[in-house]
PDB file of N, CA and C in Angstrom:
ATOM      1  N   UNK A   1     187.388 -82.692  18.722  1.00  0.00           N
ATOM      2  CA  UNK A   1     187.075 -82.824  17.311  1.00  0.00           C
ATOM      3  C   UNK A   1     186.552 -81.519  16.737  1.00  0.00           C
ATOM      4  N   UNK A   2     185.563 -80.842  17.584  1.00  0.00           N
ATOM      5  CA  UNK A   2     185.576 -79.545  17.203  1.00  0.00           C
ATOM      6  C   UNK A   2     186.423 -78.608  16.716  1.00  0.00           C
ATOM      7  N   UNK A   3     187.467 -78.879  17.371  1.00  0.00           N
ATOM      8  CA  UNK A   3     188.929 -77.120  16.800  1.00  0.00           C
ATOM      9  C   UNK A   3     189.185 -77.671  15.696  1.00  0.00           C
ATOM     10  N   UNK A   4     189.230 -79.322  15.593  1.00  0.00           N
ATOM     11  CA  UNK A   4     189.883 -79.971  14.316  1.00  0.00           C
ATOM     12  C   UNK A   4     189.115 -79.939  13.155  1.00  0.00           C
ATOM     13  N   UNK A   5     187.640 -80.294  12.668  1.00  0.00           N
ATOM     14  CA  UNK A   5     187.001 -79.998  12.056  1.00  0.00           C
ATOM     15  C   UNK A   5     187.048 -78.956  10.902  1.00  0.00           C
ATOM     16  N   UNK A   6     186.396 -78.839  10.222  1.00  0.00           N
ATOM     17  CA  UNK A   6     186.435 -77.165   9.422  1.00  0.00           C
ATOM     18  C   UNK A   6     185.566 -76.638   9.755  1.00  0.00           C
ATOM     19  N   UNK A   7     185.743 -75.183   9.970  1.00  0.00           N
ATOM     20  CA  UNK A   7     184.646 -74.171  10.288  1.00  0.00           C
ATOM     21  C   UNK A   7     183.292 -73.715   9.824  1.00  0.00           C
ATOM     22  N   UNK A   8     183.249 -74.176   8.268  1.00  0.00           N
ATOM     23  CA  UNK A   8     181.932 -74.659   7.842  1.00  0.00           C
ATOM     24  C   UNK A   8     181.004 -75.684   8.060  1.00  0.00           C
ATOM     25  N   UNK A   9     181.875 -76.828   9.049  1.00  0.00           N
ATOM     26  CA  UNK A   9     180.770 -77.825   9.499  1.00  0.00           C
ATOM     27  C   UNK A   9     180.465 -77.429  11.105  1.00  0.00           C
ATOM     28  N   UNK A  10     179.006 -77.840  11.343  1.00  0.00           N
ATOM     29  CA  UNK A  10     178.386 -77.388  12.435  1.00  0.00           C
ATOM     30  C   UNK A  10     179.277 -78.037  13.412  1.00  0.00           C
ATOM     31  N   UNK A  11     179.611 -77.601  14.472  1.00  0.00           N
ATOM     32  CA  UNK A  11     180.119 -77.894  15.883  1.00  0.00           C
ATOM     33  C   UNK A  11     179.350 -79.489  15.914  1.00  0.00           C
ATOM     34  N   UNK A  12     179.859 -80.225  15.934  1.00  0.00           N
ATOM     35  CA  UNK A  12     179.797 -81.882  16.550  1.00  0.00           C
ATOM     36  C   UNK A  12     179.700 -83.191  15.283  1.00  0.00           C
ATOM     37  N   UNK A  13     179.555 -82.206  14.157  1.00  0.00           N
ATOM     38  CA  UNK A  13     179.086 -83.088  13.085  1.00  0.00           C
ATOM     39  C   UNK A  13     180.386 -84.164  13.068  1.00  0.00           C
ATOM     40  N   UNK A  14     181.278 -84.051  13.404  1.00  0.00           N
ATOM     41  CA  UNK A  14     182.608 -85.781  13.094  1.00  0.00           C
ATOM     42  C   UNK A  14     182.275 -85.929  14.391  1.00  0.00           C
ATOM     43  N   UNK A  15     181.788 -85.738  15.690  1.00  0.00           N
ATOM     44  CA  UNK A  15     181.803 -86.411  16.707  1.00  0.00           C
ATOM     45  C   UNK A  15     180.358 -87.691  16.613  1.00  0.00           C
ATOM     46  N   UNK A  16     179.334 -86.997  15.905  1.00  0.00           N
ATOM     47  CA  UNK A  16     177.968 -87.282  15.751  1.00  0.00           C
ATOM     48  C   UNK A  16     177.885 -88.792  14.639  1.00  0.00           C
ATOM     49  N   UNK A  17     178.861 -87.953  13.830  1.00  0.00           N
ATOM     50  CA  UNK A  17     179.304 -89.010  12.523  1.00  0.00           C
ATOM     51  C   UNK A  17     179.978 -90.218  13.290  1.00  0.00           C
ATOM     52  N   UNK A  18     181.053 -90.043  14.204  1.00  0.00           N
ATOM     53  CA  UNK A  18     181.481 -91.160  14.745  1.00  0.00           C
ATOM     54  C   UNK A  18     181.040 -92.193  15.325  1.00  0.00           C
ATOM     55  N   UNK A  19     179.899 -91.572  16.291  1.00  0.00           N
ATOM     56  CA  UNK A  19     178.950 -92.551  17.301  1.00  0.00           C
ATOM     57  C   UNK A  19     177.774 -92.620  16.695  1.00  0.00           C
ATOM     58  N   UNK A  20     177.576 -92.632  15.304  1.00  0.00           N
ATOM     59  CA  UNK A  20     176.632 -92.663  14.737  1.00  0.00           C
ATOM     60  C   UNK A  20     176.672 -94.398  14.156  1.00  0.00           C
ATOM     61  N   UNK A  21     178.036 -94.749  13.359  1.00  0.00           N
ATOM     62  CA  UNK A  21     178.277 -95.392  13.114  1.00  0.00           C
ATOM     63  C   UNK A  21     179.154 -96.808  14.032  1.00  0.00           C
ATOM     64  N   UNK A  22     179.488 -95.741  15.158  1.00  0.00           N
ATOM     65  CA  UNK A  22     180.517 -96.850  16.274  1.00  0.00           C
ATOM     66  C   UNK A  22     181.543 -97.275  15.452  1.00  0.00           C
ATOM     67  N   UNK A  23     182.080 -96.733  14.360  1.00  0.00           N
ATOM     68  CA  UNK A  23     183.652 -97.990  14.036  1.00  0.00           C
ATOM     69  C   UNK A  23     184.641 -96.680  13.753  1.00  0.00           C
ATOM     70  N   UNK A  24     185.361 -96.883  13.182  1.00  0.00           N
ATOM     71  CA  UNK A  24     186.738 -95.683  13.379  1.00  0.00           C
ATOM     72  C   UNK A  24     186.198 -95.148  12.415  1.00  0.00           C
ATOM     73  N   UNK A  25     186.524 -93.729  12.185  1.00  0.00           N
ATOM     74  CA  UNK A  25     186.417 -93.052  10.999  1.00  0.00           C
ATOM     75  C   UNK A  25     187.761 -92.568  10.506  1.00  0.00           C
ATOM     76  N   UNK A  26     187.786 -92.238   9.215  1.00  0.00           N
ATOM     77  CA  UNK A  26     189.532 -92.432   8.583  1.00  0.00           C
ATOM     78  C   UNK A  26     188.913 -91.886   7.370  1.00  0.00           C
ATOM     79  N   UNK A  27     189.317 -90.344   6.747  1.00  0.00           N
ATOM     80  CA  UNK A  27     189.391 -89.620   5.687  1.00  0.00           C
ATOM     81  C   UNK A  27     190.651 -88.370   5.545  1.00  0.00           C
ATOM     82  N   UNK A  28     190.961 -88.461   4.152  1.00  0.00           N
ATOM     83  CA  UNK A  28     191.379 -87.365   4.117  1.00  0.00           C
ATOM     84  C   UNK A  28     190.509 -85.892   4.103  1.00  0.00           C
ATOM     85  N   UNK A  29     190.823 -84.866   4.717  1.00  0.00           N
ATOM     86  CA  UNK A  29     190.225 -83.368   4.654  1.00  0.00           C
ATOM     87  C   UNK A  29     190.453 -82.406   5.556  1.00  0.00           C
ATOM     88  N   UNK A  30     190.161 -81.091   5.012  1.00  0.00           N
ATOM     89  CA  UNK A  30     190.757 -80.323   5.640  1.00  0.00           C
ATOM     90  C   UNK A  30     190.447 -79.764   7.073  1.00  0.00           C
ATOM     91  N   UNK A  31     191.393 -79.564   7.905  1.00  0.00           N
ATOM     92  CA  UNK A  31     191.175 -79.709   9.099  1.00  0.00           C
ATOM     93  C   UNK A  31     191.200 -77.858   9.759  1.00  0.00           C
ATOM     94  N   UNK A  32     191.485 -77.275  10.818  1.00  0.00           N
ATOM     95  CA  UNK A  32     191.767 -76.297  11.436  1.00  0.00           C
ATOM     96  C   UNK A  32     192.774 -76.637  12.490  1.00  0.00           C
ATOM     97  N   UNK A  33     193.834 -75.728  12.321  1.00  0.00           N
ATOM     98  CA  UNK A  33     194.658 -75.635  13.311  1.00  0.00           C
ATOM     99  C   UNK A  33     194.333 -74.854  14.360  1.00  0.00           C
ATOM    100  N   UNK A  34     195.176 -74.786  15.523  1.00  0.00           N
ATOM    101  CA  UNK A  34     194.232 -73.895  16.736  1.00  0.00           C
ATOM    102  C   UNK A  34     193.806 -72.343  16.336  1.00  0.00           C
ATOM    103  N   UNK A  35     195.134 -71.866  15.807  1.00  0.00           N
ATOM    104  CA  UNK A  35     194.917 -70.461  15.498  1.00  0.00           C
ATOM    105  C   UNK A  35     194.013 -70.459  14.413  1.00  0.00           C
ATOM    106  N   UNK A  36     193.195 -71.570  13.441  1.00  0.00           N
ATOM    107  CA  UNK A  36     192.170 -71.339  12.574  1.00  0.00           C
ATOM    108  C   UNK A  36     192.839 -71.426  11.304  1.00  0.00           C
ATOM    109  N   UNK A  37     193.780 -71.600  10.921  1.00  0.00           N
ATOM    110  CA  UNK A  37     194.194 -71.556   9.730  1.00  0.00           C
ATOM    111  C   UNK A  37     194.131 -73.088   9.061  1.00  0.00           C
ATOM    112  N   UNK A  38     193.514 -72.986   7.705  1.00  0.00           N
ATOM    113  CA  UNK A  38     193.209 -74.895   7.134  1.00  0.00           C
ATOM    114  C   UNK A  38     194.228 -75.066   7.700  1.00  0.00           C
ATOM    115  N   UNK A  39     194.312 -76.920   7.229  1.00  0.00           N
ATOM    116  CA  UNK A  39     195.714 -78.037   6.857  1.00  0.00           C
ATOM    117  C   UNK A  39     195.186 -78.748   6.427  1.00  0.00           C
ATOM    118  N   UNK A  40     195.591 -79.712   5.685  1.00  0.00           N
ATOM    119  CA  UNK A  40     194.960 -80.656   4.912  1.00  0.00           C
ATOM    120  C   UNK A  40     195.600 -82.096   5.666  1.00  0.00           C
ATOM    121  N   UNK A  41     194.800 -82.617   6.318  1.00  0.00           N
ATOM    122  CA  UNK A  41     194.769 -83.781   6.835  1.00  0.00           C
ATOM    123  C   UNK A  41     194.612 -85.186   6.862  1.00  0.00           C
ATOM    124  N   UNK A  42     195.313 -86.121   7.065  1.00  0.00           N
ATOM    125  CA  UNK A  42     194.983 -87.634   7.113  1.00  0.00           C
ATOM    126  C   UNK A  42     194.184 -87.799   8.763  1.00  0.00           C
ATOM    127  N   UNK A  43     192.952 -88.061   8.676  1.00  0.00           N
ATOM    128  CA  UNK A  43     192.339 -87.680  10.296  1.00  0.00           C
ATOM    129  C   UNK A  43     191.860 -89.529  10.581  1.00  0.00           C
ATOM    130  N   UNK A  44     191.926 -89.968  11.845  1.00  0.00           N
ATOM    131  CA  UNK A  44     191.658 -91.350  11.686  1.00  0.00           C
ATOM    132  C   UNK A  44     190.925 -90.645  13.199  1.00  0.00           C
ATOM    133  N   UNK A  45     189.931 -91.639  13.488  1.00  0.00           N
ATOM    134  CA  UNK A  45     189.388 -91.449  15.087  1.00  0.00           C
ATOM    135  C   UNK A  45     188.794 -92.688  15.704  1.00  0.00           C
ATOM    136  N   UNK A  46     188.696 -93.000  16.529  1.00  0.00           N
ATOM    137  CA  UNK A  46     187.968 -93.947  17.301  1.00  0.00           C
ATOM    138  C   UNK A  46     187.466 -93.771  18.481  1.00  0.00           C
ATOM    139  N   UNK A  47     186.069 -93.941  19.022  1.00  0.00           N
ATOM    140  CA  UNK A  47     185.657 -94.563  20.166  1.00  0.00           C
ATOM    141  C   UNK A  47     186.246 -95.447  20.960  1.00  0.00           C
ATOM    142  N   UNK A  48     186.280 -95.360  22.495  1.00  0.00           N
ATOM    143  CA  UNK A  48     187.149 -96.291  22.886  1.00  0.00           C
ATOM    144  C   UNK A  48     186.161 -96.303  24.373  1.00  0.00           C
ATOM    145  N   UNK A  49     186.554 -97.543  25.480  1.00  0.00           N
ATOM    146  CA  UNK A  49     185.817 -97.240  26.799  1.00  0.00           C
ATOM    147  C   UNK A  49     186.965 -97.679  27.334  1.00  0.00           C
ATOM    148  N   UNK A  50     187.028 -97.086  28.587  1.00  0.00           N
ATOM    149  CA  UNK A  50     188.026 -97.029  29.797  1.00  0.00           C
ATOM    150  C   UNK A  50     186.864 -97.472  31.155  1.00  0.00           C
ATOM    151  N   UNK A  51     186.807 -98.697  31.441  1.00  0.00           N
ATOM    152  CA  UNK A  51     185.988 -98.388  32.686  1.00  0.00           C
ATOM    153  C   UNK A  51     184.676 -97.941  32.053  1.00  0.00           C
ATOM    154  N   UNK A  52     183.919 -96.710  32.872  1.00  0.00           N
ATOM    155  CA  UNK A  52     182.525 -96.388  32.613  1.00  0.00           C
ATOM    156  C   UNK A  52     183.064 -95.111  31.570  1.00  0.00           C
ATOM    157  N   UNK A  53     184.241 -94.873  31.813  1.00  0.00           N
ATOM    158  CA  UNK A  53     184.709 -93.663  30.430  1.00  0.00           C
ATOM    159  C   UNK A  53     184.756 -93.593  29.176  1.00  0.00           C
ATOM    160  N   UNK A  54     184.076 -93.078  27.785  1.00  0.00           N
ATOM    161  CA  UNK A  54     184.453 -92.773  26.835  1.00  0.00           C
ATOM    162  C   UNK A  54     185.581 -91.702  26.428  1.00  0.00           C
ATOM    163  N   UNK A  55     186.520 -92.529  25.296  1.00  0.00           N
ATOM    164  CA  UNK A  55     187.332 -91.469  24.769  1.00  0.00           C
ATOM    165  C   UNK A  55     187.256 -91.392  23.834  1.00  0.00           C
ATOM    166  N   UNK A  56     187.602 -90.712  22.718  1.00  0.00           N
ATOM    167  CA  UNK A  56     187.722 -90.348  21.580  1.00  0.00           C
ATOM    168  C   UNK A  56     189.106 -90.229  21.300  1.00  0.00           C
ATOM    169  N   UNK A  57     190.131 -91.260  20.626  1.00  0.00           N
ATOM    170  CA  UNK A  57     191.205 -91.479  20.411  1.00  0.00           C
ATOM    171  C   UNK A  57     191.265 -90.938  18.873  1.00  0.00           C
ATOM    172  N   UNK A  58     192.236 -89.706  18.083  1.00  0.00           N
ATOM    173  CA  UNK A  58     192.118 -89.319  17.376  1.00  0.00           C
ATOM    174  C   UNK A  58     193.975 -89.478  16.884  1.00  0.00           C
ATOM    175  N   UNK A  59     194.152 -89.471  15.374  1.00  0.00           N
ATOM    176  CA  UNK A  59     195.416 -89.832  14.664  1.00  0.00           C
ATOM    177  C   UNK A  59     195.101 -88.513  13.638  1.00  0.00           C
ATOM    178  N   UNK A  60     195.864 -87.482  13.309  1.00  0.00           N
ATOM    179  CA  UNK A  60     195.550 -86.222  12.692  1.00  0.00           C
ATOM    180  C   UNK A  60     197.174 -86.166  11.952  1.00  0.00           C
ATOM    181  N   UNK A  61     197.070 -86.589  10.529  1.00  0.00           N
ATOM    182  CA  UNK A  61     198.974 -86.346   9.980  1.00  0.00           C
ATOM    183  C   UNK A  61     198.453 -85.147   8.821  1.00  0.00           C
ATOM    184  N   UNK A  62     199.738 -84.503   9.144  1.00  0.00           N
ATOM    185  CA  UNK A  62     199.292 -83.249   8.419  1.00  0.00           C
ATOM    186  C   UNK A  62     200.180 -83.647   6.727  1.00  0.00           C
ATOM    187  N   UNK A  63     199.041 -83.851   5.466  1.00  0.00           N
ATOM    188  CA  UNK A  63     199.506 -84.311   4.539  1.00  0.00           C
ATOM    189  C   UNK A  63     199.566 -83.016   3.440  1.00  0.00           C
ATOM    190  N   UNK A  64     199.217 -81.861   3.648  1.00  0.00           N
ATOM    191  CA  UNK A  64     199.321 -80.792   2.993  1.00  0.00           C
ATOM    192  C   UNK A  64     200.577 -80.963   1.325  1.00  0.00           C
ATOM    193  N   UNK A  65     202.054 -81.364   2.251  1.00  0.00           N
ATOM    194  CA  UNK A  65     202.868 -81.744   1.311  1.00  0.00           C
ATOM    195  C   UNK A  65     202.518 -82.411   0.165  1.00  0.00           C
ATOM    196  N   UNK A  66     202.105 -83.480   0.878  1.00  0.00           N
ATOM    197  CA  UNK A  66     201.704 -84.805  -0.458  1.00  0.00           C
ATOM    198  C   UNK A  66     200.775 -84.732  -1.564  1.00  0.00           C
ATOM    199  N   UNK A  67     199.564 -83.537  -1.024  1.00  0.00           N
ATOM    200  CA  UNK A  67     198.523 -82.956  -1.459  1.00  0.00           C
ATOM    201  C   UNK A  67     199.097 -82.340  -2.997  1.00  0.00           C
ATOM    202  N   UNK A  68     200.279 -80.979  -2.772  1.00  0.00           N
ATOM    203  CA  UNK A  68     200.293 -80.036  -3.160  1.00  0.00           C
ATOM    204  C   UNK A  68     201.064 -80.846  -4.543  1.00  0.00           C
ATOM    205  N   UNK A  69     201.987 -81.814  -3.709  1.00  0.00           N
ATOM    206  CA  UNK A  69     202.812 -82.445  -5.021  1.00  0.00           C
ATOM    207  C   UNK A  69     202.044 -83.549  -6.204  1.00  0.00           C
ATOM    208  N   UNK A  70     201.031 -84.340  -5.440  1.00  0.00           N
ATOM    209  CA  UNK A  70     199.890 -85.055  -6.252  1.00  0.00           C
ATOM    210  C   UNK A  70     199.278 -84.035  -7.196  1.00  0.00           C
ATOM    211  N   UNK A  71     198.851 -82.677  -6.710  1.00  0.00           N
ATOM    212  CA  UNK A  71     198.423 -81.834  -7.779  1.00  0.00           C
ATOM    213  C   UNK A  71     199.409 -81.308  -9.078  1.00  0.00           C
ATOM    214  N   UNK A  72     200.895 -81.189  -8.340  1.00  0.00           N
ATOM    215  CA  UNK A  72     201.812 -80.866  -9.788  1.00  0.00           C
ATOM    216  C   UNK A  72     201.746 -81.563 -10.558  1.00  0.00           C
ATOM    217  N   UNK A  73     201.713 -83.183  -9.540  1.00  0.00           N
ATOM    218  CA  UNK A  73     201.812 -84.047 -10.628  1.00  0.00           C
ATOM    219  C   UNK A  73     200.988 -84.285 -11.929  1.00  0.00           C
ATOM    220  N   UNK A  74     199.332 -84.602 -11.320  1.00  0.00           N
ATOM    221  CA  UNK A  74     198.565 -84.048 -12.054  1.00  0.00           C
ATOM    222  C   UNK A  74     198.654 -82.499 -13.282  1.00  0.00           C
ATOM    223  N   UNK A  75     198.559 -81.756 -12.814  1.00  0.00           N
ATOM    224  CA  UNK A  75     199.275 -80.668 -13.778  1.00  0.00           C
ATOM    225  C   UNK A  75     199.898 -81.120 -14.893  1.00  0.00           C
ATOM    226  N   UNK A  76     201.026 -82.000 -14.595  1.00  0.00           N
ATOM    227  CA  UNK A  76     201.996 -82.166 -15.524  1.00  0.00           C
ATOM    228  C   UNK A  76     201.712 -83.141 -16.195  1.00  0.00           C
ATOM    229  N   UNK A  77     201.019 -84.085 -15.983  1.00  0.00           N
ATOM    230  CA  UNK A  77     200.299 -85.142 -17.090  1.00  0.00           C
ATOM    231  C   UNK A  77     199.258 -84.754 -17.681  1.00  0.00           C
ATOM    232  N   UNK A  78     198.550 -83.594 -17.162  1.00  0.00           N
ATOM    233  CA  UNK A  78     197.803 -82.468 -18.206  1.00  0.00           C
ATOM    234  C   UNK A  78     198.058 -82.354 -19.600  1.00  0.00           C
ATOM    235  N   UNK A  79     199.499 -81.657 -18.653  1.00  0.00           N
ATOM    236  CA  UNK A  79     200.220 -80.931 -19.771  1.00  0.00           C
ATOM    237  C   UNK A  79     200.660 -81.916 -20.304  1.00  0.00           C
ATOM    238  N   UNK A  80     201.012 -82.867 -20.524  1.00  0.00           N
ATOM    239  CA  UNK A  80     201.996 -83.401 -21.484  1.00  0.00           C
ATOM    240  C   UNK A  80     201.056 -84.170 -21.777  1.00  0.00           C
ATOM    241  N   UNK A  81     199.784 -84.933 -21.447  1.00  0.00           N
ATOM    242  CA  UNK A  81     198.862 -85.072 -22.599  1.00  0.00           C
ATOM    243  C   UNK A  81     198.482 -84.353 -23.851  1.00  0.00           C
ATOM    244  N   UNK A  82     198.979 -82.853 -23.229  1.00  0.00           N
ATOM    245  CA  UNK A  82     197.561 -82.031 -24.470  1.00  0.00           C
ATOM    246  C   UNK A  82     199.022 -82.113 -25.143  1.00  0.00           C
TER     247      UNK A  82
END
C-alpha cells in the first residue's frame, strides 16, 4: 500500500486507515506508480486471514481516462451555460 499511496501521505496512513476501521476501503485518488509518477485511481482494499496470516487484498483500476473526460465534460456545460 505504500508504493501505491501518494507521496504526500506518511508511509502507512491507507494501511492504518484500513485496520483502523476493519471493513474494505474503496475511493477514488491518486495513486503512484512504481517509477513514482501519479495515476488516478479506483483503489478498493481489504483485510483478509489465511490461517494465522493476514493479507491485504487490494483492487487498483487505473481511471485517469474517465477522469480527464468527466472534466471536458464539465468544461463544456460551463461553457454552454454561460
Amino acid at each position: 500500500l505504500d508504493t501505491l499511496q501518494p507521496a504526500e501521505l506518511a508511509a502507512g496512513t491507507w494501511w492504518r486507515d484500513l485496520r483502523a476501521t476493519g471493513r474494505t476501503k474503496s475511493e477514488e485518488t491518486t495513486a503512484r506508480r512504481r517509477d513514482g509518477t501519479p495515476v488516478e485511481v479506483d483503489l478498493a482494499c481489504t483485510e483478509m486471514r489465511m490461517g494465522e496470516e493476514r493479507w491485504v487484498v487490494v483492487f487498483a483500476r487505473d481511471v485517469t481516462e474517465r477522469r480527464r473526460v468527466e472534466r471536458e465534460l464539465q468544461k463544456s456545460r460551463e461553457e454552454f451555460a454561460a
